[in-house]
Protein backbone atom coordinates (compact mmCIF):
# COMPACT_ATOMS: atom_id res chain seq x y z
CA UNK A 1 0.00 0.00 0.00
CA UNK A 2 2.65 2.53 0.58
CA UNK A 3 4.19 1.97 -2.60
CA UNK A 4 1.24 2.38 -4.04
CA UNK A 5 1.07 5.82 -2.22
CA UNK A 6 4.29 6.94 -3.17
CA UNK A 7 3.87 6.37 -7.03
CA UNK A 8 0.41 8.06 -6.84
CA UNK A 9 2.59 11.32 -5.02
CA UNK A 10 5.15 10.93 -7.67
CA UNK A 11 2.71 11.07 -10.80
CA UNK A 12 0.98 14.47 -8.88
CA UNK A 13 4.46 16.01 -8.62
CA UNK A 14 5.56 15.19 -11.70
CA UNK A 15 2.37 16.22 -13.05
CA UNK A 16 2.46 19.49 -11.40
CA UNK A 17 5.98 19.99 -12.91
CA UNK A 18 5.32 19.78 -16.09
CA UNK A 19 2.38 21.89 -15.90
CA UNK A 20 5.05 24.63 -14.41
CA UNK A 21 6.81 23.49 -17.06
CA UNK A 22 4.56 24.17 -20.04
CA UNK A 23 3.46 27.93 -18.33
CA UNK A 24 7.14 28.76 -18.67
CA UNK A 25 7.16 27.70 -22.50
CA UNK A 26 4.45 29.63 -23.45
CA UNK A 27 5.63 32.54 -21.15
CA UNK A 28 9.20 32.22 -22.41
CA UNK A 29 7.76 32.33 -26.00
CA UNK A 30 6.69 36.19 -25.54
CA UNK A 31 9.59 37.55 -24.13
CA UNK A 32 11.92 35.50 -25.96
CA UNK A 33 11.01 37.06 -29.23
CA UNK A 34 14.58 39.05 -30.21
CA UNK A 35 17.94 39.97 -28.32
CA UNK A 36 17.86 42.19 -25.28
CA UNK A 37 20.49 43.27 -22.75
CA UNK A 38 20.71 44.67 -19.84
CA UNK A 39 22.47 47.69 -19.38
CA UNK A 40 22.77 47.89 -15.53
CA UNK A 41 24.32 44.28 -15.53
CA UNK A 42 26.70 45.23 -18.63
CA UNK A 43 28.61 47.64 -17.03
CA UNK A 44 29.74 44.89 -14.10
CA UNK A 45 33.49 44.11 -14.60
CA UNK A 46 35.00 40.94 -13.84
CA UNK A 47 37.17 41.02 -11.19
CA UNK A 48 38.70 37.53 -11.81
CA UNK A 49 41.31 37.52 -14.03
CA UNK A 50 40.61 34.86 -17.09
CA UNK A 51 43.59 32.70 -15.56
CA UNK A 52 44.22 29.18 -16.81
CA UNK A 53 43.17 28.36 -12.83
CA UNK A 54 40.01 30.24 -13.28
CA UNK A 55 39.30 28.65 -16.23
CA UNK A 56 39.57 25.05 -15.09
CA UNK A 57 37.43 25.66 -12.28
CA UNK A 58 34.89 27.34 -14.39
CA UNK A 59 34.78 24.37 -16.61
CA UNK A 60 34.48 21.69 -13.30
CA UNK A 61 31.84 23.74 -12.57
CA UNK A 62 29.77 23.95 -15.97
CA UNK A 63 30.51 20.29 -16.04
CA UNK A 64 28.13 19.72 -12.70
CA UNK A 65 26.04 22.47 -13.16
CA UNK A 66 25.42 23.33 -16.65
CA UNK A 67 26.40 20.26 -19.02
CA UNK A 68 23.00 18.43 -18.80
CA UNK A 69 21.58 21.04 -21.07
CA UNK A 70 23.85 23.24 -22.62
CA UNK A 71 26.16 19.91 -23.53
CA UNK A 72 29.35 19.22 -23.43
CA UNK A 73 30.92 21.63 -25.95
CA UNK A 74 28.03 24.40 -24.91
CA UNK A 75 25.68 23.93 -28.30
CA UNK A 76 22.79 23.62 -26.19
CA UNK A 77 22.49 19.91 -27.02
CA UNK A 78 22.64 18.35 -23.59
CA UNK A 79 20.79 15.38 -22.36
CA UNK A 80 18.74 17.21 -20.79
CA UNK A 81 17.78 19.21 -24.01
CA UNK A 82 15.98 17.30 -25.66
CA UNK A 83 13.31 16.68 -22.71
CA UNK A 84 12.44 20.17 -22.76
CA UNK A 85 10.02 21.94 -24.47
CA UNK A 86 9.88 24.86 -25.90
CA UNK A 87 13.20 27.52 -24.92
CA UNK A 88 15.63 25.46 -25.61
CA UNK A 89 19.07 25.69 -23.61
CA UNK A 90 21.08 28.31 -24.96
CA UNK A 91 23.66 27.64 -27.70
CA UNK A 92 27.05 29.12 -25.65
CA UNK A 93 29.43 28.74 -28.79
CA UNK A 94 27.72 31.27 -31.20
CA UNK A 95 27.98 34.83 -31.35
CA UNK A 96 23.89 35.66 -30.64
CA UNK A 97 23.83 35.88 -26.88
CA UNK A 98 20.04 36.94 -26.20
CA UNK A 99 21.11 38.40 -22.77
CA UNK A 100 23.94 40.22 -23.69
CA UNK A 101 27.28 39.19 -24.00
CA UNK A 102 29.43 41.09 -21.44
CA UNK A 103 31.04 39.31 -18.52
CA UNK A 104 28.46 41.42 -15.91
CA UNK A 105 25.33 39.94 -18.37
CA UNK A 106 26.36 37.03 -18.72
CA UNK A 107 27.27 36.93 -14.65
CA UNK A 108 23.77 38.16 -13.76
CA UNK A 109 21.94 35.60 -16.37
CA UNK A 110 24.00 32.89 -14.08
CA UNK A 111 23.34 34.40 -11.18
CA UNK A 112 19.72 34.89 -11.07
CA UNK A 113 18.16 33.14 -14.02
CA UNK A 114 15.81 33.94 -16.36
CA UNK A 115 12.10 34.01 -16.02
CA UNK A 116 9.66 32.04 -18.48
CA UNK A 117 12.72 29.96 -19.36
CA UNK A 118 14.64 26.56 -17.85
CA UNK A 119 17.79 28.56 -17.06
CA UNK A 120 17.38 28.81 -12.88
CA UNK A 121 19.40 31.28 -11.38
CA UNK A 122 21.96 29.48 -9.19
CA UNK A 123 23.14 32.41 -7.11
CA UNK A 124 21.97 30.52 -4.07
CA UNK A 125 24.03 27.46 -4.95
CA UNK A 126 27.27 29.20 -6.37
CA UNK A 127 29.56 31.64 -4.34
CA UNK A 128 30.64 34.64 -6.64
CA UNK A 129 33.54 34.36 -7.44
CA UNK A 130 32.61 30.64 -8.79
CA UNK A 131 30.16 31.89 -11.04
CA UNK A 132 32.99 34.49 -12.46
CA UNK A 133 34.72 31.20 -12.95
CA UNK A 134 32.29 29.66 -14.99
CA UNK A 135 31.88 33.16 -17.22
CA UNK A 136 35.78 33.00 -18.07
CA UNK A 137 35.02 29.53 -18.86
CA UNK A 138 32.13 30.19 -21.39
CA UNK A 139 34.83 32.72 -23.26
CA UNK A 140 36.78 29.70 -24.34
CA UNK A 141 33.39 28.32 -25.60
CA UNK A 142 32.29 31.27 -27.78
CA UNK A 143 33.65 33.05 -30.57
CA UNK A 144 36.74 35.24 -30.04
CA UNK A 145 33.91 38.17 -31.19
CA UNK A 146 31.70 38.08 -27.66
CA UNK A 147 32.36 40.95 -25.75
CA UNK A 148 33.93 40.73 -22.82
CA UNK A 149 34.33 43.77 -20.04
């Protein structure tokens, strides 16, 4: 009987989730219409240094964190990807960064997420100076033309 119980709980969560799930698509689909920045976030400098240290720690991160949907190389192809629907995870290696492509954007998109879309912010989860990390990571991803401030 309680296993009975706790698939029945597990079919209402899971139901529940994707319900969330599908009122973030269809939210996502409105805002997500073109490239915006944020001009408050863009002028945020880095203060790590792009080290190779930095780097590698960046990367161990991404690899925990991020790789399940933005894959391993950062085209948004994931294992993870292909589960969800509608926004799909961001492609990291091109130069079209909807959010804005400075360090500070890119730093605040990590940092607190964006709305209507799968990307959670993980600024309760990552210190910092570890989320730095993982945007001097994401430069060795992208083209050489980002910008980076």
């Amino acid at each position: 009987m309680r296993s009975q119980f706790a698939v029945f709980v597990g079919i209402i969560a899971l139901s529940a989730w994707t319900v969330s799930v599908s009122g973030q698509d269809h939210a996502a689909g409105q805002h997500e219409a073109g490239a915006h920045t944020h001009p408050e976030a863009a002028k945020v400098a880095n203060p790590i240094k792009a080290t190779p240290d930095s780097i590698a720690a960046g990367k161990k991160i991404y690899d925990t964190q991020c790789v399940s949907c933005h894959g391993e190389t950062g085209k948004g192809d994931g294992k993870m990807a292909a589960s969800i629907t509608g926004t799909k995870p961001s492609n990291l290696t091109d130069a079209e960064w909807k959010h804005g492509s400075s360090d500070g954007e890119i730093f605040t998109l990590i940092k607190e997420g964006s709305k209507g879309t799968g990307m959670r912010g993980y600024g309760t989860k990552l210190k910092d100076d570890d989320i730095w990390n993982v945007v001097n990571y994401l430069r060795t991803l992208g083209p050489k033309t980002a910008k980076s401030h």
